[in-house]
PDB file of N, CA and C in Angstrom:
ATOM      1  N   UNK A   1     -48.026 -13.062  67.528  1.00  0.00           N
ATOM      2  CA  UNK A   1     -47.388 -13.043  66.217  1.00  0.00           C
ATOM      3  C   UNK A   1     -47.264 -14.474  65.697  1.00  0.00           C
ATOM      4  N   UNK A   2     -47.419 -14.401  64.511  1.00  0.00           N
ATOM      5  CA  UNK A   2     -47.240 -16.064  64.028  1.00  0.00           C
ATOM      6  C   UNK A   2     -45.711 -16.504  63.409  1.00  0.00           C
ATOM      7  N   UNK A   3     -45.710 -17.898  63.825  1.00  0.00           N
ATOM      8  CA  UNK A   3     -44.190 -18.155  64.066  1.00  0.00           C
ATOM      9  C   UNK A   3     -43.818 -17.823  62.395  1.00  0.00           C
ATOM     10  N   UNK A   4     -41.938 -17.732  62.181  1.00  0.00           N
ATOM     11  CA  UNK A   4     -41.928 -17.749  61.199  1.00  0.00           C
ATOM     12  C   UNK A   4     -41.607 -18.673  60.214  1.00  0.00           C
ATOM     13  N   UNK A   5     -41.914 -18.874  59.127  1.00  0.00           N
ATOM     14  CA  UNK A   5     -41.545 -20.086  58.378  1.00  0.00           C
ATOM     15  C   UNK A   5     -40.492 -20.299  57.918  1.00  0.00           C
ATOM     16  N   UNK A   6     -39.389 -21.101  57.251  1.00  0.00           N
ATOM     17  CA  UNK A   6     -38.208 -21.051  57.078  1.00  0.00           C
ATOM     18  C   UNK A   6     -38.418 -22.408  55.907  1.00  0.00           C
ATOM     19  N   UNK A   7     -37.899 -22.075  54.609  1.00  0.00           N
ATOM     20  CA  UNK A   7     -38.523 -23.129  53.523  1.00  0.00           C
ATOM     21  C   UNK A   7     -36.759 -23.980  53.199  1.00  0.00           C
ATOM     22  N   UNK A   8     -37.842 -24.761  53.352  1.00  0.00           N
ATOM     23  CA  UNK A   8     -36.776 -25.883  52.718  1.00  0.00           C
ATOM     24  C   UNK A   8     -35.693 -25.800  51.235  1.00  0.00           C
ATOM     25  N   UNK A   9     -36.669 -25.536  50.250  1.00  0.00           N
ATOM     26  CA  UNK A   9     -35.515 -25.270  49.299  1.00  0.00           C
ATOM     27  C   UNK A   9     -36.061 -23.855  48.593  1.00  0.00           C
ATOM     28  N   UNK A  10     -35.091 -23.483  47.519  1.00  0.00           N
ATOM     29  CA  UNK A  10     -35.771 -22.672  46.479  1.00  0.00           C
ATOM     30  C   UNK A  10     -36.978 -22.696  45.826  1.00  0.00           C
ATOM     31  N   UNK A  11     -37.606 -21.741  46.024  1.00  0.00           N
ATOM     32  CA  UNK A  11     -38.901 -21.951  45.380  1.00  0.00           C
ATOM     33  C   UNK A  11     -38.797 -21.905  43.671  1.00  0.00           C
ATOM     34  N   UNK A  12     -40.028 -22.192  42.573  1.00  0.00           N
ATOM     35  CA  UNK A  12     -39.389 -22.060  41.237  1.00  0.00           C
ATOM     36  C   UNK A  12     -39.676 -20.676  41.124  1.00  0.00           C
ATOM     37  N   UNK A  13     -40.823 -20.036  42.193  1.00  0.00           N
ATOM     38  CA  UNK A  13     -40.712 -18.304  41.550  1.00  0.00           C
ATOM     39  C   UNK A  13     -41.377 -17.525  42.909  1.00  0.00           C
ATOM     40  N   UNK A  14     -40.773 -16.288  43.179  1.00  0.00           N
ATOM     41  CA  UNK A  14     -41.241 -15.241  44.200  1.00  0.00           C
ATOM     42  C   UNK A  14     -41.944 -14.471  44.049  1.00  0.00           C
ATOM     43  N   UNK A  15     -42.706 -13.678  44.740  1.00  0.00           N
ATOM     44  CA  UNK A  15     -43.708 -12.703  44.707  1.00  0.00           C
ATOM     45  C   UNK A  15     -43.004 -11.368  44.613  1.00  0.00           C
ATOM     46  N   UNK A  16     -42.932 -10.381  44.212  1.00  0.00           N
ATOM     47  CA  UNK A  16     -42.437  -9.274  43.668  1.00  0.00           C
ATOM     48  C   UNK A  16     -43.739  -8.078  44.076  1.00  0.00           C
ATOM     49  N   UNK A  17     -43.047  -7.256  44.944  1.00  0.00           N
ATOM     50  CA  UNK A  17     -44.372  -6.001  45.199  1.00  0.00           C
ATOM     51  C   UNK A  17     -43.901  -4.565  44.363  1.00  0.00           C
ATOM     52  N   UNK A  18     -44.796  -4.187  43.081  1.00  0.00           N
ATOM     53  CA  UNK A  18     -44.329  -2.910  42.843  1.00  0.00           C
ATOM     54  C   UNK A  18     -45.502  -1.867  43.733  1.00  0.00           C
ATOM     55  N   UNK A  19     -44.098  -1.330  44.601  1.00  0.00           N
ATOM     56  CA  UNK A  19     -44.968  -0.474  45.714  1.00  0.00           C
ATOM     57  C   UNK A  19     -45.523   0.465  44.901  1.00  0.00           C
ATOM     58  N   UNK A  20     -45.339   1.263  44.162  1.00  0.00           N
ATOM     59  CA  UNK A  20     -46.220   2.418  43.110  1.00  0.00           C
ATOM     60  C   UNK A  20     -46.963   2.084  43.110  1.00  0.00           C
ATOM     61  N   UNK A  21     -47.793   0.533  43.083  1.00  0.00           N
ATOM     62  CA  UNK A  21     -49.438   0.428  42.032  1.00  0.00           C
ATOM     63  C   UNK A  21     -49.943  -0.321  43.836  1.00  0.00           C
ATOM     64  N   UNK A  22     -49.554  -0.819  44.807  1.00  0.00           N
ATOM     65  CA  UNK A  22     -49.565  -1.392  45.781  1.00  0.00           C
ATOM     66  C   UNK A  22     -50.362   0.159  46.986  1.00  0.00           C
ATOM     67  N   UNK A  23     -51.749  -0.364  47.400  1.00  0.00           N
ATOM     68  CA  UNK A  23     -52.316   0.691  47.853  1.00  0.00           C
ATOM     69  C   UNK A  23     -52.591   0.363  49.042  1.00  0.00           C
ATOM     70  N   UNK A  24     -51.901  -0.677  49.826  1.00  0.00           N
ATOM     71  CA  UNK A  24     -52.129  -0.564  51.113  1.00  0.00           C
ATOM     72  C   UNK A  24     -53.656  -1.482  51.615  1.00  0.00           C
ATOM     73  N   UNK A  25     -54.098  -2.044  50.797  1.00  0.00           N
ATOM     74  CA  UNK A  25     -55.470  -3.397  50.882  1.00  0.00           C
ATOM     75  C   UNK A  25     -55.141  -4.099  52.279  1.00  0.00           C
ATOM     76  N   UNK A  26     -53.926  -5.067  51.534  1.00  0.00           N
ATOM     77  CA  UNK A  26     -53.788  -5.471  52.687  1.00  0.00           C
ATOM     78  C   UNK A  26     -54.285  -6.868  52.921  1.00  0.00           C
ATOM     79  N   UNK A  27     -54.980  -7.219  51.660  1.00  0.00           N
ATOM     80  CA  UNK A  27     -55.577  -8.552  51.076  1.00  0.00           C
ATOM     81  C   UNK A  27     -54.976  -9.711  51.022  1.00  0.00           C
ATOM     82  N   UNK A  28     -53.805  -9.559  50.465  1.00  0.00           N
ATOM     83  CA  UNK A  28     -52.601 -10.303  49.942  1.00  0.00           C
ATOM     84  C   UNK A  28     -52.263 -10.629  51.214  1.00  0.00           C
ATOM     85  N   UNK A  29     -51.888  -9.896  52.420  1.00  0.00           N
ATOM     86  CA  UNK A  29     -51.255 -10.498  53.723  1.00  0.00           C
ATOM     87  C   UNK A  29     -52.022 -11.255  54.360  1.00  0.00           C
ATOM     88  N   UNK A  30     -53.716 -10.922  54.208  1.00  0.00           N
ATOM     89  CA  UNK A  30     -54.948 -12.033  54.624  1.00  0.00           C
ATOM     90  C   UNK A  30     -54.472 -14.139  54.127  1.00  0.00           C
ATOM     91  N   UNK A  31     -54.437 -13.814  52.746  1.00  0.00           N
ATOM     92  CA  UNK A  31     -53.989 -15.155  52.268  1.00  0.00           C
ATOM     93  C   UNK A  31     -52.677 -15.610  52.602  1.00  0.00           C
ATOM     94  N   UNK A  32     -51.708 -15.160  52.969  1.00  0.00           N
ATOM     95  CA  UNK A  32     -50.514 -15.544  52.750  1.00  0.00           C
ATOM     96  C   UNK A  32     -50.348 -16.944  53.814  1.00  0.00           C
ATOM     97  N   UNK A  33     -50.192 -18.113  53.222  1.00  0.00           N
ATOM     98  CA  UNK A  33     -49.776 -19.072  53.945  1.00  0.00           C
ATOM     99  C   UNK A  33     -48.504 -19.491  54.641  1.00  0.00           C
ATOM    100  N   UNK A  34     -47.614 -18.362  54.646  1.00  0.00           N
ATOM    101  CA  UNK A  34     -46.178 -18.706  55.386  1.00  0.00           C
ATOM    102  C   UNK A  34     -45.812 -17.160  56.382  1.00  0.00           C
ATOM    103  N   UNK A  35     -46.695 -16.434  56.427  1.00  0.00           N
ATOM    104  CA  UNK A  35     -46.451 -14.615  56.715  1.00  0.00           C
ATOM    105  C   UNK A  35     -45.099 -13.876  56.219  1.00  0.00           C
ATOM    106  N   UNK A  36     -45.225 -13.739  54.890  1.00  0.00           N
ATOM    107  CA  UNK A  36     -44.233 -13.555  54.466  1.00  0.00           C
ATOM    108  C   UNK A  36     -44.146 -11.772  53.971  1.00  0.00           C
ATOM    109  N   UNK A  37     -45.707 -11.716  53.881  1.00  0.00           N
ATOM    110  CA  UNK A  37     -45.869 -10.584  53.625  1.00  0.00           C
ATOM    111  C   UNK A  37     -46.091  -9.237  54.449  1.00  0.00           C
ATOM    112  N   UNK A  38     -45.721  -7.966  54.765  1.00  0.00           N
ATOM    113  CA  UNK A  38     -45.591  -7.556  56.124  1.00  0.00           C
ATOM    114  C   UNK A  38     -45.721  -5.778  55.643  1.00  0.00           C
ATOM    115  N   UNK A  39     -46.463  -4.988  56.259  1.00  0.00           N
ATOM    116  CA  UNK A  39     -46.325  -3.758  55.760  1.00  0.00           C
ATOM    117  C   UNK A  39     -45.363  -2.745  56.706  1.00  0.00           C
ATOM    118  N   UNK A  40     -45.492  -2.009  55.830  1.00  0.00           N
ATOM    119  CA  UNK A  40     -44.417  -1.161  55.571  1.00  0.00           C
ATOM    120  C   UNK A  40     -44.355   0.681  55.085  1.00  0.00           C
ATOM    121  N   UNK A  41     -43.348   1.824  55.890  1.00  0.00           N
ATOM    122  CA  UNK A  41     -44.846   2.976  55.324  1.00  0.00           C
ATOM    123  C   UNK A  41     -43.871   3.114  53.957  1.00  0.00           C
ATOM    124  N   UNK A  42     -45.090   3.738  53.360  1.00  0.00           N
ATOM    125  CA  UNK A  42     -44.277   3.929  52.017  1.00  0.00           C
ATOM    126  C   UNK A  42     -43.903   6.252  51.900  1.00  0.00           C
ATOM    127  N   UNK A  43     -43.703   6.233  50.842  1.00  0.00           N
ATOM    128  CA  UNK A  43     -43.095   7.380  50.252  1.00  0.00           C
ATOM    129  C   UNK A  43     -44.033   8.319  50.578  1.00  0.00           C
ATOM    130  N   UNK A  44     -45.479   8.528  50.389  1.00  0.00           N
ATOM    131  CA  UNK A  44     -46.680   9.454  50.783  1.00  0.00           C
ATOM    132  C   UNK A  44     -47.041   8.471  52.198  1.00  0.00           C
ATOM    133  N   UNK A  45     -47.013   9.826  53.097  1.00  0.00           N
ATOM    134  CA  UNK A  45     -47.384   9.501  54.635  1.00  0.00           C
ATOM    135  C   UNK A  45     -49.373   9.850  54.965  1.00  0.00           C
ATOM    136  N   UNK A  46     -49.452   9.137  55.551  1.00  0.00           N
ATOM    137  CA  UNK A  46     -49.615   7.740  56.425  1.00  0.00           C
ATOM    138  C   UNK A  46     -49.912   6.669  55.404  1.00  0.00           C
ATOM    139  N   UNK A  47     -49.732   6.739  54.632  1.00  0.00           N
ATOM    140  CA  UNK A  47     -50.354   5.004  53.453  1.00  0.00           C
ATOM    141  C   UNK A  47     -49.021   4.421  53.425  1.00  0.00           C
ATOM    142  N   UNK A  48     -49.833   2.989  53.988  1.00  0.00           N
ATOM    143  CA  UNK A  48     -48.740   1.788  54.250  1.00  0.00           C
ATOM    144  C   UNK A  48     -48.964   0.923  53.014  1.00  0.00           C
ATOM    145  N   UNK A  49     -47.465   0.554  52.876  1.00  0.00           N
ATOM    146  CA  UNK A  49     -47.859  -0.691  51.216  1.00  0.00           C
ATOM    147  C   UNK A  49     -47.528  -2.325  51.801  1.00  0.00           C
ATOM    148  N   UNK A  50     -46.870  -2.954  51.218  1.00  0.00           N
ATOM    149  CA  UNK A  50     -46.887  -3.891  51.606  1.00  0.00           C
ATOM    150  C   UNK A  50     -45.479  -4.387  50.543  1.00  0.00           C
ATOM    151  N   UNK A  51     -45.098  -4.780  51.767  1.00  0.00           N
ATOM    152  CA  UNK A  51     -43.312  -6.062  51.514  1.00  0.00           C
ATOM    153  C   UNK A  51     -43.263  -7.301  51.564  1.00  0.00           C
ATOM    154  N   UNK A  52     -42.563  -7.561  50.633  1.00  0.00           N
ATOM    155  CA  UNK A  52     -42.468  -9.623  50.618  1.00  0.00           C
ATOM    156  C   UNK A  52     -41.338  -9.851  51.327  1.00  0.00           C
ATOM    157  N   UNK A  53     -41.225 -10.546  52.312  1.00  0.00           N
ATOM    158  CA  UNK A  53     -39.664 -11.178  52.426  1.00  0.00           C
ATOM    159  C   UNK A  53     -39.502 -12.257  51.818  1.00  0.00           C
ATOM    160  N   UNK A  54     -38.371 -11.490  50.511  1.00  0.00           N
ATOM    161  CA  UNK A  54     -38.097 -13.112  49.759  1.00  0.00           C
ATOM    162  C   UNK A  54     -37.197 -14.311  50.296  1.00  0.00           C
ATOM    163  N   UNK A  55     -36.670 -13.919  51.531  1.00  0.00           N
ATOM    164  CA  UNK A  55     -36.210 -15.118  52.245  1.00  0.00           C
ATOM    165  C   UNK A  55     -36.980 -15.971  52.431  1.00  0.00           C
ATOM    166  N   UNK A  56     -38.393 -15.787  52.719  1.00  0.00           N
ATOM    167  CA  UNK A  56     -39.345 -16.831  53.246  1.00  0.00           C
ATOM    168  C   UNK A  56     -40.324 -17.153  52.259  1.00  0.00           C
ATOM    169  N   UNK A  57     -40.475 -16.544  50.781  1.00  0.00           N
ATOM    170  CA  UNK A  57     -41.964 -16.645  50.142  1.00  0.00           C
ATOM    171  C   UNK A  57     -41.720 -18.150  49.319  1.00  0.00           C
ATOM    172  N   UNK A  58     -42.442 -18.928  49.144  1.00  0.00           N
ATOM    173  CA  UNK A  58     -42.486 -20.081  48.961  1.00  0.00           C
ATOM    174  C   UNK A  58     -42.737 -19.864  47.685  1.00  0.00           C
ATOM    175  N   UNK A  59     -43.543 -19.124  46.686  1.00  0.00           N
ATOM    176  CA  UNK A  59     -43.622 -19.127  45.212  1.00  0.00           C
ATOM    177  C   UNK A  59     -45.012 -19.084  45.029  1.00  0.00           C
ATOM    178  N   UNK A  60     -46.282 -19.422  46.535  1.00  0.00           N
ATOM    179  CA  UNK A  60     -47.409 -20.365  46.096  1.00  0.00           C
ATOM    180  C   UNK A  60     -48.168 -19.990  45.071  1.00  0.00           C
ATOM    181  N   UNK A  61     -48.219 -18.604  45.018  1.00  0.00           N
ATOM    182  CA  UNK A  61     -48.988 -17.183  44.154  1.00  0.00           C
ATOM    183  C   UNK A  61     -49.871 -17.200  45.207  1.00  0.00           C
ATOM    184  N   UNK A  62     -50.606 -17.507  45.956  1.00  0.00           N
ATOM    185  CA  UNK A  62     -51.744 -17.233  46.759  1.00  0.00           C
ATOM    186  C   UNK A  62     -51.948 -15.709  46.625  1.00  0.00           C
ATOM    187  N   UNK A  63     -51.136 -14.766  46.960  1.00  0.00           N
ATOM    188  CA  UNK A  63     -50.843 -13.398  47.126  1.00  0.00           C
ATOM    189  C   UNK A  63     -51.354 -12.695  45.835  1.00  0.00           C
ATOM    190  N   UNK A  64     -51.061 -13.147  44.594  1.00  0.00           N
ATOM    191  CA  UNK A  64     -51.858 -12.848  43.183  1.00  0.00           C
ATOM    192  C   UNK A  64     -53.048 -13.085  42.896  1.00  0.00           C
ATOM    193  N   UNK A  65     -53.514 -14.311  42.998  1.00  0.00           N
ATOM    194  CA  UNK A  65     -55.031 -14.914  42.404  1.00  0.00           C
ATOM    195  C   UNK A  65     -55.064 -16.075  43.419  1.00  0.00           C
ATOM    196  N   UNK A  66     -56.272 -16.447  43.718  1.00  0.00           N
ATOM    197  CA  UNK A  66     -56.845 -17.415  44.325  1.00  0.00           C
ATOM    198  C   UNK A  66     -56.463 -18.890  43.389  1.00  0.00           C
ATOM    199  N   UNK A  67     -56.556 -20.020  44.054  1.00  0.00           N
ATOM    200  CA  UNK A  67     -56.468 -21.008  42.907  1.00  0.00           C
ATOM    201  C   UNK A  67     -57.908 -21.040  42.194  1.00  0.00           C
ATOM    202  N   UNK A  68     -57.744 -21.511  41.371  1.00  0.00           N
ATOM    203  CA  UNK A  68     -59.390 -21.672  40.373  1.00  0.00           C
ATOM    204  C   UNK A  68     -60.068 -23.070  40.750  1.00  0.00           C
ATOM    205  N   UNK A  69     -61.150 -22.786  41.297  1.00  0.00           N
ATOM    206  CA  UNK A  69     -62.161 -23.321  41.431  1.00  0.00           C
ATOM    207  C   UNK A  69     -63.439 -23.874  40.702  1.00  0.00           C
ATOM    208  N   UNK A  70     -63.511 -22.875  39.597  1.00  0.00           N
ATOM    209  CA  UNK A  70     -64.069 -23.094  38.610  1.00  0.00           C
ATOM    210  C   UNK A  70     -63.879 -21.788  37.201  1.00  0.00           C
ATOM    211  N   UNK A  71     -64.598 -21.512  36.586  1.00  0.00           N
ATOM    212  CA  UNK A  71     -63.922 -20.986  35.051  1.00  0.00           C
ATOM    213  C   UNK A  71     -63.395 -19.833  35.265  1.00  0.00           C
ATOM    214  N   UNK A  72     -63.714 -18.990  36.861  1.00  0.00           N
ATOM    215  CA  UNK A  72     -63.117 -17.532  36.666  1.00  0.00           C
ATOM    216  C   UNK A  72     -61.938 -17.668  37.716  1.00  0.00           C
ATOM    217  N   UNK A  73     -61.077 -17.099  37.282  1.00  0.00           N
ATOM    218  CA  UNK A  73     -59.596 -16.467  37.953  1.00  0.00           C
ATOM    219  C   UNK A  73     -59.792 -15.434  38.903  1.00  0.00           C
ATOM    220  N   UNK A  74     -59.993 -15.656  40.707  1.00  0.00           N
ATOM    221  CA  UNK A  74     -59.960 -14.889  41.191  1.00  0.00           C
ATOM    222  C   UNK A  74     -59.236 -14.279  41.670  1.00  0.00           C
ATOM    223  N   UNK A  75     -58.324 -12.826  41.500  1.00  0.00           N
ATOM    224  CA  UNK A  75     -57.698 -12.144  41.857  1.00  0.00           C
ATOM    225  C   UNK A  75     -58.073 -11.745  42.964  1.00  0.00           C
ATOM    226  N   UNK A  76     -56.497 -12.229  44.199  1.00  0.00           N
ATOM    227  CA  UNK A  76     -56.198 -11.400  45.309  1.00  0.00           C
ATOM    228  C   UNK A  76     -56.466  -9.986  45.391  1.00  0.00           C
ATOM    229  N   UNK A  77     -54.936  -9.590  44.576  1.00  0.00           N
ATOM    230  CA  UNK A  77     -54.973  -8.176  44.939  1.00  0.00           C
ATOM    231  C   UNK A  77     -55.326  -7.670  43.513  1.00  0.00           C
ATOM    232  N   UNK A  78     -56.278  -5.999  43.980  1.00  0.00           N
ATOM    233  CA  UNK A  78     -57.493  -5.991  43.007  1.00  0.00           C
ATOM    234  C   UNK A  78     -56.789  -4.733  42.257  1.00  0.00           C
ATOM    235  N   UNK A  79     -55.083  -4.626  42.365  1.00  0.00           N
ATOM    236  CA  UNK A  79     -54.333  -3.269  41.445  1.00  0.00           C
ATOM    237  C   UNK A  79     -53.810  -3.908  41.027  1.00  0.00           C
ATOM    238  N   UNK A  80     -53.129  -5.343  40.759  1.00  0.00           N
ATOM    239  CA  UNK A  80     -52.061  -6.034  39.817  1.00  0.00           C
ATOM    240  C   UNK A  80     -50.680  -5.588  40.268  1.00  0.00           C
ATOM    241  N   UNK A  81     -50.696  -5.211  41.419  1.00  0.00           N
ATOM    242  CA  UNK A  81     -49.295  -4.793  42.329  1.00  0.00           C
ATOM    243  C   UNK A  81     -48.054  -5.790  42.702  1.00  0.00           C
ATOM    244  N   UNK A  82     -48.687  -7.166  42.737  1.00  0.00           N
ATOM    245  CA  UNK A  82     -47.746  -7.920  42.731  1.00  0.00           C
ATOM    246  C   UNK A  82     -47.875  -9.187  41.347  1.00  0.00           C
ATOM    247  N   UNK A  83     -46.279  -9.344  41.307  1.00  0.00           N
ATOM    248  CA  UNK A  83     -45.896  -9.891  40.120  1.00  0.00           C
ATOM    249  C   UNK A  83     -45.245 -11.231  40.784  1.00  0.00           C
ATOM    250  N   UNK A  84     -45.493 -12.295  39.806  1.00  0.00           N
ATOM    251  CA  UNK A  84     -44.424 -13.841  40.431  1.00  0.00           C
ATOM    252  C   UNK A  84     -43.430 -13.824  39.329  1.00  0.00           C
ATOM    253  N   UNK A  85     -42.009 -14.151  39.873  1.00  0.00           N
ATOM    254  CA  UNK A  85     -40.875 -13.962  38.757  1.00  0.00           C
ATOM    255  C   UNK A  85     -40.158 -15.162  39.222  1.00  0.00           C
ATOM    256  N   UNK A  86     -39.677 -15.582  38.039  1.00  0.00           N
ATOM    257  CA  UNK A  86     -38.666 -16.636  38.321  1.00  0.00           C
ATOM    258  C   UNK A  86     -37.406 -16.646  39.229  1.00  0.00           C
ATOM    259  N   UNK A  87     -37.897 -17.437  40.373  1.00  0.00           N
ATOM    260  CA  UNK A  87     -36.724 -17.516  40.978  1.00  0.00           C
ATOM    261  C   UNK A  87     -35.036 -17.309  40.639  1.00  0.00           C
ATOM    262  N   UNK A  88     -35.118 -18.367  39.824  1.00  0.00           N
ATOM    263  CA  UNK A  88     -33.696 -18.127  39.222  1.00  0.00           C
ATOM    264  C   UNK A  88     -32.859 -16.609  38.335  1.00  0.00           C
ATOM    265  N   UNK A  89     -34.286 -16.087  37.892  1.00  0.00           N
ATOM    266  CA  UNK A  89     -34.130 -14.881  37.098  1.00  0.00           C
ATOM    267  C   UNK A  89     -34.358 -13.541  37.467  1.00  0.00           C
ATOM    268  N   UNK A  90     -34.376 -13.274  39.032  1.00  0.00           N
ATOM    269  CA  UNK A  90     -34.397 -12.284  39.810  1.00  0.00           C
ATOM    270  C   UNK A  90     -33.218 -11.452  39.811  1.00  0.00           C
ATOM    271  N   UNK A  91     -32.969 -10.326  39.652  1.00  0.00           N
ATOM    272  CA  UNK A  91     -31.894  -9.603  39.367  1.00  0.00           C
ATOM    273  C   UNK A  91     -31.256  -9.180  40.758  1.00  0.00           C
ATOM    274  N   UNK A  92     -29.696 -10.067  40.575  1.00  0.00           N
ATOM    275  CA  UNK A  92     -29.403  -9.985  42.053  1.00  0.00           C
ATOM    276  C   UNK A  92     -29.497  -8.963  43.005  1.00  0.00           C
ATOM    277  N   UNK A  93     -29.405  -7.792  42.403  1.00  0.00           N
ATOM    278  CA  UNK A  93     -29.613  -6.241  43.462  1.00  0.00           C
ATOM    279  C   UNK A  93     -30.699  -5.950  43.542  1.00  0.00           C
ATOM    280  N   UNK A  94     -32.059  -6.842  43.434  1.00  0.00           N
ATOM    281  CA  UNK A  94     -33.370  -6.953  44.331  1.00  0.00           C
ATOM    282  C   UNK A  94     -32.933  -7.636  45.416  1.00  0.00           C
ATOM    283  N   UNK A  95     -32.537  -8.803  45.572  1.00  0.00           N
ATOM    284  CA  UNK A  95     -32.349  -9.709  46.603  1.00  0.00           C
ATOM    285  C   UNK A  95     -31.175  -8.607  48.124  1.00  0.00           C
ATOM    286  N   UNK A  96     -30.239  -8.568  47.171  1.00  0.00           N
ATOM    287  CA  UNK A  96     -29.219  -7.715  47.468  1.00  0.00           C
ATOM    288  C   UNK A  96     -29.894  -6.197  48.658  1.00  0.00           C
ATOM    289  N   UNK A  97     -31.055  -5.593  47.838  1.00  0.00           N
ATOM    290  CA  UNK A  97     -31.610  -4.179  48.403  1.00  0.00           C
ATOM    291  C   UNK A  97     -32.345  -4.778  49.433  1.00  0.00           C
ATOM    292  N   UNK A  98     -33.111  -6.061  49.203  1.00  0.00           N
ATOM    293  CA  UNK A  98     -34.473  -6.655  50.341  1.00  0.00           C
ATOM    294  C   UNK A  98     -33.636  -6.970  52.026  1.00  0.00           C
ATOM    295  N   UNK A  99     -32.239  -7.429  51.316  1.00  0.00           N
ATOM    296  CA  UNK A  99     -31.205  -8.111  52.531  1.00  0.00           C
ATOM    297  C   UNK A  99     -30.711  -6.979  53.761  1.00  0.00           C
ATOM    298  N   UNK A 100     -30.171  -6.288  52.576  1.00  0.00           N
ATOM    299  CA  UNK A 100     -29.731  -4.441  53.200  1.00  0.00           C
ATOM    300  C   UNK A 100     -30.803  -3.936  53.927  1.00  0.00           C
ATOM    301  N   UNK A 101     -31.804  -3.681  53.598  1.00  0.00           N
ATOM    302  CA  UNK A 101     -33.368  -2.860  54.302  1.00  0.00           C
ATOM    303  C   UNK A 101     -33.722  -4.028  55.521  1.00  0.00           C
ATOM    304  N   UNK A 102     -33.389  -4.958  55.262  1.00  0.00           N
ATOM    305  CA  UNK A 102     -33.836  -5.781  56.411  1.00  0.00           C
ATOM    306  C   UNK A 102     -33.028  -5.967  57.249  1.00  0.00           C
ATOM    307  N   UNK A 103     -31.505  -5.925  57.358  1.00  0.00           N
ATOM    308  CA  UNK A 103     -29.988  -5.696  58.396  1.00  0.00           C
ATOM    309  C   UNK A 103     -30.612  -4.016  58.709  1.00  0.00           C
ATOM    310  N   UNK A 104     -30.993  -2.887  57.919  1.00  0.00           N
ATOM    311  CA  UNK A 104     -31.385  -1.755  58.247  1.00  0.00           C
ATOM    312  C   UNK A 104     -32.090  -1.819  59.272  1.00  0.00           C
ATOM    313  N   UNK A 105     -33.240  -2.426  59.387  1.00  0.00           N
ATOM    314  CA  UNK A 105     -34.679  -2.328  60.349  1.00  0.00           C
ATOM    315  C   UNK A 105     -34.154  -3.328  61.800  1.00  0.00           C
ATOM    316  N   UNK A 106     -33.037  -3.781  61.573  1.00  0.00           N
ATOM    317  CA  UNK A 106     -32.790  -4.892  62.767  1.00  0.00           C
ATOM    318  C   UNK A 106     -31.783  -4.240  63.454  1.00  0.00           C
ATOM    319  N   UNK A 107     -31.473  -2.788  62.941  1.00  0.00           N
ATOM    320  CA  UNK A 107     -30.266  -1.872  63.580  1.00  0.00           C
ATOM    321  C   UNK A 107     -31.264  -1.089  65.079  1.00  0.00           C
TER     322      UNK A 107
END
């Protein structure tokens, strides 16, 4: 398992997974430079989606689009499942539900 990362400060924005459009690729956890991203089963059994822990996501977008290299924008993940939102402007009972489900899974 790879160790886990633990970031220094606030990032300016987090990765956001809407599991509905999120099909289980699995792409996004390929790039992720801190393993922040981790699956998870979802609502229809056996398809697994995929979870951010926003304790650890650094902001990089890696998880959305590749950086640009040249004129085209390459998109990670190929459903638009994950969104980057401003740190500061995250609505506290996301943070709040991610904290709860994760004291849940450590029961």
């Amino acid at each position: 398992m790879a160790k886990k990362y633990h970031r220094k400060k606030d990032p300016k924005s987090v990765a956001i997974v809407d599991q509905a459009a999120c099909t289980g690729c699995n792409a996004c956890i390929e790039v992720c430079p801190v393993n922040c991203i981790y699956e998870i089963d979802s609502d229809i059994k056996p398809q697994k989606v995929v979870g951010i822990d926003l304790d650890t996501c650094i902001g990089c977008e890696l998880c959305v689009r590749a950086k640009k290299k040249g004129p085209y924008d390459l998109k990670v993940c190929p459903w638009d499942a994950i969104e980057m939102y401003d740190f500061n402007s995250v609505p506290a009972d996301i943070f709040s539900e991610w904290r709860d489900a994760k004291t849940l899974e450590s029961i």
